[in-house]
N, C-alpha and C. Protein backbone atom coordinates (compact mmCIF):
# COMPACT_ATOMS: atom_id res chain seq x y z
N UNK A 1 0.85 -1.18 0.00
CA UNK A 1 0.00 0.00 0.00
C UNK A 1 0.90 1.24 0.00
N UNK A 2 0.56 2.12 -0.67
CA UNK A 2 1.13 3.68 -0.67
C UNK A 2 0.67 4.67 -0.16
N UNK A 3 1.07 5.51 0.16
CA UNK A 3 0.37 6.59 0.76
C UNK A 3 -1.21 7.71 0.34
N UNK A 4 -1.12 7.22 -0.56
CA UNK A 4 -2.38 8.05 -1.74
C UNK A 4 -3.11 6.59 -1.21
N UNK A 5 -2.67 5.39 -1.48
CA UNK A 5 -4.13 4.46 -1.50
C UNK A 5 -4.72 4.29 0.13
N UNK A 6 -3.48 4.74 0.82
CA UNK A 6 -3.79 4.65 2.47
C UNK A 6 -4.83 5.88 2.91
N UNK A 7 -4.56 6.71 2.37
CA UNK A 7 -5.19 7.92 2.46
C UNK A 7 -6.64 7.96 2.04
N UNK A 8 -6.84 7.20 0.47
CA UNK A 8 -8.24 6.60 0.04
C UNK A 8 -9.09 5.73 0.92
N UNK A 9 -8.18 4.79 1.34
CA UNK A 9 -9.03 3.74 2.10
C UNK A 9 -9.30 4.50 3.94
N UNK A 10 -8.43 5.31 4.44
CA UNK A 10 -9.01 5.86 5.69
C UNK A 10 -10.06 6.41 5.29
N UNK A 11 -10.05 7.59 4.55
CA UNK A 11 -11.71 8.35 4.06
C UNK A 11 -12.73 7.42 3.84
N UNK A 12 -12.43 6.44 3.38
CA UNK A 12 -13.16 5.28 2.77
C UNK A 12 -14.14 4.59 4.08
N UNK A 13 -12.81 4.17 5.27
CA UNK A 13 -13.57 3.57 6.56
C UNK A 13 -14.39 4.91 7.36
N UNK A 14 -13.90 6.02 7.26
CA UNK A 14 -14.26 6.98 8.26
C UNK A 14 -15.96 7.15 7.58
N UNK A 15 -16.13 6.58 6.41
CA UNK A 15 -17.71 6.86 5.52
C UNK A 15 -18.45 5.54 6.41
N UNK A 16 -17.80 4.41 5.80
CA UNK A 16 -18.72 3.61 6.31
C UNK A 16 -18.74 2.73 7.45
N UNK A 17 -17.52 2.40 7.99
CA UNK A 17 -17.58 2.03 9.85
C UNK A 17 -18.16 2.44 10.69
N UNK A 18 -18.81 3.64 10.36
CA UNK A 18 -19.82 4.01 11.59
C UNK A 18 -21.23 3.15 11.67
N UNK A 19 -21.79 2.94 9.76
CA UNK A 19 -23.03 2.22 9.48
C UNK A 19 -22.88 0.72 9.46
N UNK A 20 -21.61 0.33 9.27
CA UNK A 20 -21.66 -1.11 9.52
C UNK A 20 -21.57 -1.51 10.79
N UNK A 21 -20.95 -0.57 11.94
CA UNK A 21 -21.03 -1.42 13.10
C UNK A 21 -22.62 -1.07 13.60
N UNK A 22 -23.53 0.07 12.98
CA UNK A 22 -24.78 -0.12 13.57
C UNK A 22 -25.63 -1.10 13.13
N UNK A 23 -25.00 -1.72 12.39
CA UNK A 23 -26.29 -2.91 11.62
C UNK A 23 -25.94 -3.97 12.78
N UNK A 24 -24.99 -4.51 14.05
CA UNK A 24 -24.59 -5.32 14.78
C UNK A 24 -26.26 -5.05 16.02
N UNK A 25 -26.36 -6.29 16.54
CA UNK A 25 -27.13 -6.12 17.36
C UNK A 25 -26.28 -6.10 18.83
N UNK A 26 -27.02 -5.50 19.90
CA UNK A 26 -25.97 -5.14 21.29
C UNK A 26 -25.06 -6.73 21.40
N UNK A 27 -25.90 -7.30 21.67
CA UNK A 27 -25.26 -8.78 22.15
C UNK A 27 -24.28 -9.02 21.19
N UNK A 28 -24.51 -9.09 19.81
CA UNK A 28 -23.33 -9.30 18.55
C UNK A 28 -22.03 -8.47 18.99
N UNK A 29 -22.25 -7.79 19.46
CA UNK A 29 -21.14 -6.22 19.82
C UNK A 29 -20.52 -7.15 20.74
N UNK A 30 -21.08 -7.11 22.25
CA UNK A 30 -20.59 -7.33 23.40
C UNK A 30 -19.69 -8.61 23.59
N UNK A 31 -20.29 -9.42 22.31
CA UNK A 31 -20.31 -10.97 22.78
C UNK A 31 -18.21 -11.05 22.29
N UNK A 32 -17.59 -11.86 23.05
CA UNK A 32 -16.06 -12.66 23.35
C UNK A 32 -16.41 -13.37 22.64
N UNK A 33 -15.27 -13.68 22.12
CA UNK A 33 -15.23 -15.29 21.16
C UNK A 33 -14.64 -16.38 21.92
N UNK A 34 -14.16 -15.92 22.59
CA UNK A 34 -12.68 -16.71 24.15
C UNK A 34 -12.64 -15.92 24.94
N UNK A 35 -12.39 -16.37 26.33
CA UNK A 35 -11.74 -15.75 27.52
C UNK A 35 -10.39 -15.25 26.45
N UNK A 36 -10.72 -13.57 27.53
CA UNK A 36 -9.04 -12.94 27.05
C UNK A 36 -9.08 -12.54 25.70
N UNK A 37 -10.30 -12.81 25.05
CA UNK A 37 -10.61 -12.14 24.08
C UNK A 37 -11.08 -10.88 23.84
N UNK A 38 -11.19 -9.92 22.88
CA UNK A 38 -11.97 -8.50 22.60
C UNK A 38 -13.50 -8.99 22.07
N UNK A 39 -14.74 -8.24 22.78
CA UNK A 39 -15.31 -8.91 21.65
C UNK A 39 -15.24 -7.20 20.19
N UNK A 40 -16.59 -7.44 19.37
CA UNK A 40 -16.18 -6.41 18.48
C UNK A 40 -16.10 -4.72 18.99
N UNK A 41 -16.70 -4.54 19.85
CA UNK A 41 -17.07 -3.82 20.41
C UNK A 41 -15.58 -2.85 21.11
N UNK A 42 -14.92 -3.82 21.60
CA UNK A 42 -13.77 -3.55 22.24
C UNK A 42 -12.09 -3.46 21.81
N UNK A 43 -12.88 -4.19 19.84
CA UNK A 43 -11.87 -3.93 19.13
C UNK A 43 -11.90 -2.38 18.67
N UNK A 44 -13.30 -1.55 18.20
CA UNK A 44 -13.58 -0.14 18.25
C UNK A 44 -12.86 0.33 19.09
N UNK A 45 -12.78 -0.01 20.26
CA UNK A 45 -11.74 0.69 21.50
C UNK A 45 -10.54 0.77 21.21
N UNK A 46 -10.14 -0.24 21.06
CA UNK A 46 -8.90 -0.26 20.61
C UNK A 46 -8.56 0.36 19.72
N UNK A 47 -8.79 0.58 18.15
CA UNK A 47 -8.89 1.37 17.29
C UNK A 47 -9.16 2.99 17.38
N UNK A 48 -9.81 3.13 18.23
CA UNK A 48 -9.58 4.48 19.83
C UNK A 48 -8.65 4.49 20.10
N UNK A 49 -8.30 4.08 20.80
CA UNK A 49 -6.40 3.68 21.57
C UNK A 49 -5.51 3.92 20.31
N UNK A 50 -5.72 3.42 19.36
CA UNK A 50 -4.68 3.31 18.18
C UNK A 50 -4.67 4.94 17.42
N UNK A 51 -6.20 5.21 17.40
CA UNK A 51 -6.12 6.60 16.18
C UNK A 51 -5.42 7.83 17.29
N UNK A 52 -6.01 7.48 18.70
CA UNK A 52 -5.22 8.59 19.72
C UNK A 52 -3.70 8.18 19.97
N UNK A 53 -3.25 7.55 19.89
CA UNK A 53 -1.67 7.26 19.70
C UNK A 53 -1.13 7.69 18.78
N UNK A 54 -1.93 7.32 17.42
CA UNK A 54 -1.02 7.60 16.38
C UNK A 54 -0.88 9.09 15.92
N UNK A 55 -2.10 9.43 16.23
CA UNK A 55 -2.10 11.04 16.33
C UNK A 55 -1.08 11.90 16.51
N UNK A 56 -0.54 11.48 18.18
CA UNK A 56 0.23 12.43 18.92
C UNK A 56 1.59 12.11 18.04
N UNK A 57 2.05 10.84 16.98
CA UNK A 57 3.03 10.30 16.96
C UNK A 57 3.05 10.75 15.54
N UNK A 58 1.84 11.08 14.40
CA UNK A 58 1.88 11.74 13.49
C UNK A 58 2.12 13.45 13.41
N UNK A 59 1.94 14.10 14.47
CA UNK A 59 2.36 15.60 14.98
C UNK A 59 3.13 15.78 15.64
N UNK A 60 3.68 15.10 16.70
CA UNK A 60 5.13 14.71 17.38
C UNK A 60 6.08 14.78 16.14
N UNK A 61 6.15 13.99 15.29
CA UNK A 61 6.99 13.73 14.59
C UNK A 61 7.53 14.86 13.95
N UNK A 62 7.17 15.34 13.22
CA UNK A 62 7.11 16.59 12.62
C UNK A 62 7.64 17.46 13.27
N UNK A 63 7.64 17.63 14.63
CA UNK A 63 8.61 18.59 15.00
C UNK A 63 9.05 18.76 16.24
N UNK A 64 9.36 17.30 16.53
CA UNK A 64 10.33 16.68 17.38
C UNK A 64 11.92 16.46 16.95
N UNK A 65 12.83 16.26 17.73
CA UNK A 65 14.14 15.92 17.71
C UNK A 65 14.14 14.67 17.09
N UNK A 66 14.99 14.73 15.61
CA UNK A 66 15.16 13.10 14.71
C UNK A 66 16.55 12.25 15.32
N UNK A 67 16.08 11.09 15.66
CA UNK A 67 14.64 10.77 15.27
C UNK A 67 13.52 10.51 16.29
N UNK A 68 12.56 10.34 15.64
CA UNK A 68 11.41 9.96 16.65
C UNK A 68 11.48 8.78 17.26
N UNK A 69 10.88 8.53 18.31
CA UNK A 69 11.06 7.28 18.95
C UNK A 69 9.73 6.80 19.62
N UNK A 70 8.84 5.79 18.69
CA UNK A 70 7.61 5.93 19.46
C UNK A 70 7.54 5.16 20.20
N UNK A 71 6.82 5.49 21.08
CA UNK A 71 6.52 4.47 22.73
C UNK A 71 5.40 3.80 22.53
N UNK A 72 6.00 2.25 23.45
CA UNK A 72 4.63 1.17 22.92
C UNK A 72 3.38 1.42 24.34
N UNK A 73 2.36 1.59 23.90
CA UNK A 73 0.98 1.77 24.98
C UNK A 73 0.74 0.30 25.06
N UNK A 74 -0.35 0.05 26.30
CA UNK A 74 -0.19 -1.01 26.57
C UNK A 74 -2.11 -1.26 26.05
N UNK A 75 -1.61 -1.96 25.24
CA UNK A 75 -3.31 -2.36 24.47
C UNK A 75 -4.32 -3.01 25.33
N UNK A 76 -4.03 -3.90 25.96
CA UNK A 76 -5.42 -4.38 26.84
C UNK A 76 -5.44 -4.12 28.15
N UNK A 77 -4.79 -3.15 28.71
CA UNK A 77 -4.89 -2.29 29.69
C UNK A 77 -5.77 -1.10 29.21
N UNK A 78 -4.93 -0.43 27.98
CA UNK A 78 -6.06 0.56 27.64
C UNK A 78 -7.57 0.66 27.13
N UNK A 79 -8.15 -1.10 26.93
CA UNK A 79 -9.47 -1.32 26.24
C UNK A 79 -10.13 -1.20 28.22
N UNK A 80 -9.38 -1.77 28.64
CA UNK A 80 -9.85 -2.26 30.26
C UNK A 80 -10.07 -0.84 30.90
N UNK A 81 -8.95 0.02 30.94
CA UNK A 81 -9.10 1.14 31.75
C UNK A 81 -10.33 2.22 30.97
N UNK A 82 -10.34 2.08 29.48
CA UNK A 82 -11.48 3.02 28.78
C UNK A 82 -12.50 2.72 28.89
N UNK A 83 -13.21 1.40 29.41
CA UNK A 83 -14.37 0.78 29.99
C UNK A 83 -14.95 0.49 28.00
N UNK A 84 -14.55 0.50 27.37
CA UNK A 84 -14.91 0.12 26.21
C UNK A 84 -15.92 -0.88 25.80
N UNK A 85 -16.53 -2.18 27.01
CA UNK A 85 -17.14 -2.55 26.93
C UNK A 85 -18.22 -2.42 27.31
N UNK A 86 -18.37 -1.03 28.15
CA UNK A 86 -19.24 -0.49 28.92
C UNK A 86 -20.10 0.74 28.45
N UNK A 87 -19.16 1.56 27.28
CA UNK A 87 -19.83 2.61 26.82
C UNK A 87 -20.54 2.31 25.49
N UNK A 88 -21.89 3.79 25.74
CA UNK A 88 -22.64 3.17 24.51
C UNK A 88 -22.15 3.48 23.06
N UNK A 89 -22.13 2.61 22.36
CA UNK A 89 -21.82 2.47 20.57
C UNK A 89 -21.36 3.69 20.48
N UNK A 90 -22.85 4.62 20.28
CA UNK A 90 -22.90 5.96 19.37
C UNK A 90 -21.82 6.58 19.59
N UNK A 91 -21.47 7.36 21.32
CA UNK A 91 -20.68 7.49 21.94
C UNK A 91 -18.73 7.40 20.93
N UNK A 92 -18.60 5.62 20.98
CA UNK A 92 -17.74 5.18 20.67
C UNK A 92 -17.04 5.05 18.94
N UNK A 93 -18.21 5.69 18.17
CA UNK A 93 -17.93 5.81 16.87
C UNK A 93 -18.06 7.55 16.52
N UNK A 94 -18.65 8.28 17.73
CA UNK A 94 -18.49 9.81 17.41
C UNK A 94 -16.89 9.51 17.59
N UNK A 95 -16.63 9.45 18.62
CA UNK A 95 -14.75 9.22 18.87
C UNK A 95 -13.93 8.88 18.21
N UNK A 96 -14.46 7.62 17.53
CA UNK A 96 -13.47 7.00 16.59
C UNK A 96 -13.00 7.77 15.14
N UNK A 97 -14.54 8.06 14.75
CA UNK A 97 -14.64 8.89 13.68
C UNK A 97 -14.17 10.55 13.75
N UNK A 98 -14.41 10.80 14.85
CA UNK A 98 -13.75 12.28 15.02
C UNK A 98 -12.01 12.36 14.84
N UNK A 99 -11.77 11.34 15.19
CA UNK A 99 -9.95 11.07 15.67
C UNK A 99 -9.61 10.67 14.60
N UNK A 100 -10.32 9.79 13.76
CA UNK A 100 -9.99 9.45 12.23
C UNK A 100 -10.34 10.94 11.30
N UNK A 101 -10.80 11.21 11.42
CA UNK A 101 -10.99 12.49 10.42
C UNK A 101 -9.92 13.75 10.74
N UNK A 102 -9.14 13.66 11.88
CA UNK A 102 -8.17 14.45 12.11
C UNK A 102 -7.37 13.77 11.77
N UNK A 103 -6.95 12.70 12.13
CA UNK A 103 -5.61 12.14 11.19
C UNK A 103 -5.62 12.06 10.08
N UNK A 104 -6.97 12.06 9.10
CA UNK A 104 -7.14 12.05 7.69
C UNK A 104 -6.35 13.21 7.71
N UNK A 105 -6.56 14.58 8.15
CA UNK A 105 -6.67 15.96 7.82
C UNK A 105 -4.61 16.08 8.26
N UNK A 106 -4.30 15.89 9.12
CA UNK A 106 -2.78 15.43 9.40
C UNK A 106 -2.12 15.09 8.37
N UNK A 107 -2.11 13.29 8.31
CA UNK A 107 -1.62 12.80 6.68
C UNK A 107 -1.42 13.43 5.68
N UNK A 108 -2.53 13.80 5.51
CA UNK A 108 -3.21 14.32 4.17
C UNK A 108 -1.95 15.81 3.66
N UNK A 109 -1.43 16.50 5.01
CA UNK A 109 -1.04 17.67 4.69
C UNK A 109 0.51 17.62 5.24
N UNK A 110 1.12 16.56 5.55
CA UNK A 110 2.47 16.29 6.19
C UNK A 110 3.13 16.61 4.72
N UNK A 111 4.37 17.81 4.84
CA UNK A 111 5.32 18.43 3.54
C UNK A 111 5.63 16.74 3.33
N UNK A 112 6.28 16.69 1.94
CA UNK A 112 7.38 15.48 1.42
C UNK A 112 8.11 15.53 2.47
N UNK A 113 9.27 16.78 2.68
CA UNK A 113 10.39 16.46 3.42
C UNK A 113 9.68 15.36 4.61
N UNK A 114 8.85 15.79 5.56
CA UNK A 114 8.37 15.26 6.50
C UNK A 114 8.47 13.80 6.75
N UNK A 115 7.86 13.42 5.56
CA UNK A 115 7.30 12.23 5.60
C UNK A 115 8.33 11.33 5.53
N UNK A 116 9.49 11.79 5.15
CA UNK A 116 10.80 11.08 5.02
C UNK A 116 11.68 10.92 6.41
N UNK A 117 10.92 11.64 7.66
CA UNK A 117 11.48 11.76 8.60
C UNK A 117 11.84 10.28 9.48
N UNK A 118 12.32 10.27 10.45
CA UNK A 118 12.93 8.62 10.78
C UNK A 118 11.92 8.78 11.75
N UNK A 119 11.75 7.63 12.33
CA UNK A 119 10.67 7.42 13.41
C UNK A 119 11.56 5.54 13.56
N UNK A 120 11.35 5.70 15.10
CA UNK A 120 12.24 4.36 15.39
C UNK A 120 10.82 3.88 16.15
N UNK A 121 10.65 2.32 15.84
CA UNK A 121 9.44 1.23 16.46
C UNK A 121 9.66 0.91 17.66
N UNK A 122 8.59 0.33 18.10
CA UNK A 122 8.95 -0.21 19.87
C UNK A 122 9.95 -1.09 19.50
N UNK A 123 10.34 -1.81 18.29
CA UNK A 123 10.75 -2.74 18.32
C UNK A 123 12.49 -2.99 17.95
N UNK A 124 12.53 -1.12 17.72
CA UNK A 124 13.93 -0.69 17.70
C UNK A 124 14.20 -0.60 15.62
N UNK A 125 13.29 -0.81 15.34
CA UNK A 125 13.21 -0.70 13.57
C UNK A 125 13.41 0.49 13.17
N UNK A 126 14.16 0.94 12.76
CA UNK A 126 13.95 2.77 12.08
C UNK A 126 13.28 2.51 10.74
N UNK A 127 12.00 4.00 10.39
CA UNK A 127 11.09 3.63 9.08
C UNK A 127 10.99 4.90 9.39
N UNK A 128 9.73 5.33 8.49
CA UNK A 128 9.61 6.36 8.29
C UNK A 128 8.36 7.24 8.54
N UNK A 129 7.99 8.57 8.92
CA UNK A 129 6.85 9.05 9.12
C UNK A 129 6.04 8.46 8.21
N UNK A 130 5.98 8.33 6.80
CA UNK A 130 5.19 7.95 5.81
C UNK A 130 5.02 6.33 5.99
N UNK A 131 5.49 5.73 6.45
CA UNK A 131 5.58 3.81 6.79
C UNK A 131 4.51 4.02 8.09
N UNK A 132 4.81 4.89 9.36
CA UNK A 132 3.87 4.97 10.13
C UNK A 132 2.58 4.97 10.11
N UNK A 133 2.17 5.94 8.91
CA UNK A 133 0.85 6.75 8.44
C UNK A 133 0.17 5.57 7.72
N UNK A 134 1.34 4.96 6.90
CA UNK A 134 0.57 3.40 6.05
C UNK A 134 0.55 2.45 6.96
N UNK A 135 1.50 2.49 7.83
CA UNK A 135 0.95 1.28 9.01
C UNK A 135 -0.58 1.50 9.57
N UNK A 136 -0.67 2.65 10.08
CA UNK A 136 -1.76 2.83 10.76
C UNK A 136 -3.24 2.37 10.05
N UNK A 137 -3.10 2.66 8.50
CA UNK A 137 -4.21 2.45 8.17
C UNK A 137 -4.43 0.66 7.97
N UNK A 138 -3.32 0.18 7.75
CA UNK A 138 -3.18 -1.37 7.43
C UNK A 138 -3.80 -2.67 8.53
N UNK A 139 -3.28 -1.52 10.34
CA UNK A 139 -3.55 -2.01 11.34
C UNK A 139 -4.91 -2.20 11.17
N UNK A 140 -5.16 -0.72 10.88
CA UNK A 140 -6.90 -0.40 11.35
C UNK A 140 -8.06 -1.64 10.23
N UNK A 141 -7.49 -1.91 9.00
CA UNK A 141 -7.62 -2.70 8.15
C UNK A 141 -7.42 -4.27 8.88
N UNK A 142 -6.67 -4.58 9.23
CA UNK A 142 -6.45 -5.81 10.01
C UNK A 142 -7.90 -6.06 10.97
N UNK A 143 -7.96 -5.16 11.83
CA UNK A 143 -9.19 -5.33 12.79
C UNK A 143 -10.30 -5.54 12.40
N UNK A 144 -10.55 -4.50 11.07
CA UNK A 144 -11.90 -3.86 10.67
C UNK A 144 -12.19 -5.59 10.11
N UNK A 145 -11.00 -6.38 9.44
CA UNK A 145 -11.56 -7.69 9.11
C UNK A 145 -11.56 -8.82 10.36
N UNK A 146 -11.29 -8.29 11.53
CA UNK A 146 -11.66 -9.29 12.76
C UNK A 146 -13.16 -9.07 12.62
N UNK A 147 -13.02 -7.90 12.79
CA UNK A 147 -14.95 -7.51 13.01
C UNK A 147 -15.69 -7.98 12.10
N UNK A 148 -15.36 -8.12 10.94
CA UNK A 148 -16.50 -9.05 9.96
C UNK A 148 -17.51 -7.73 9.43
């Protein structure tokens, strides 16, 4: 994926993820597949967790000291502590969708130079602001096909 098609397909989910997760009935939402599992509901959370991370790490970058160095959050602490299984839907897709439409608006306007900037992984990988921005949408792509 490239940055133009990453950019297509976020606008793309920010249209219709809001109407596909309302066609789910509550219980479909709520329901675990396994102990220690997310059910769909709590993958939205997460995807919360993810668009507010990546945020600070798509505007951080830019005009922070190179290179960047992003810090790993702790994912099922943060679905647990946001009560994600607790709040209602609507609630949880104004959020999602609000935080996605600012990072659309971010991406969308990061100079070339920028995007070439280094950004180092939890995992000690150096890549690039622009690898970040396509990660993010790839992640969010990953989930959106847990959810069905």
């Amino acid at each position: 994926m490239n940055l133009q098609t990453a950019l297509l397909q976020l606008e793309k989910h920010i249209q219709e993820v809001p109407e596909h997760f309302k066609q789910f009935s509550t219980d479909v939402l709520l329901q675990k597949p396994a102990p220690g599992k997310w059910s769909k509901q709590e993958i939205l959370g997460h995807l919360i967790d993810s668009a507010i991370n990546n945020l600070k790490r798509f505007t951080d970058t830019q005009y922070f000291p190179q290179p960047y160095t992003v810090i790993r959050y702790n994912q099922d602490e943060l679905v647990v502590i946001n009560r994600y299984q607790q709040l209602p839907l609507a609630h949880l897709l104004q959020l999602w969708s609000g935080l996605n439409k600012q990072i659309l608006n971010i991406i969308s306007t990061i100079p070339a130079d920028k995007l070439l900037y280094t950004v180092i992984t939890p995992s000690g990988d150096p890549k690039t602001l622009e690898w970040l921005a396509i990660d993010y949408v790839e992640h969010m792509e990953h989930h959106l096909k847990q959810i069905g």
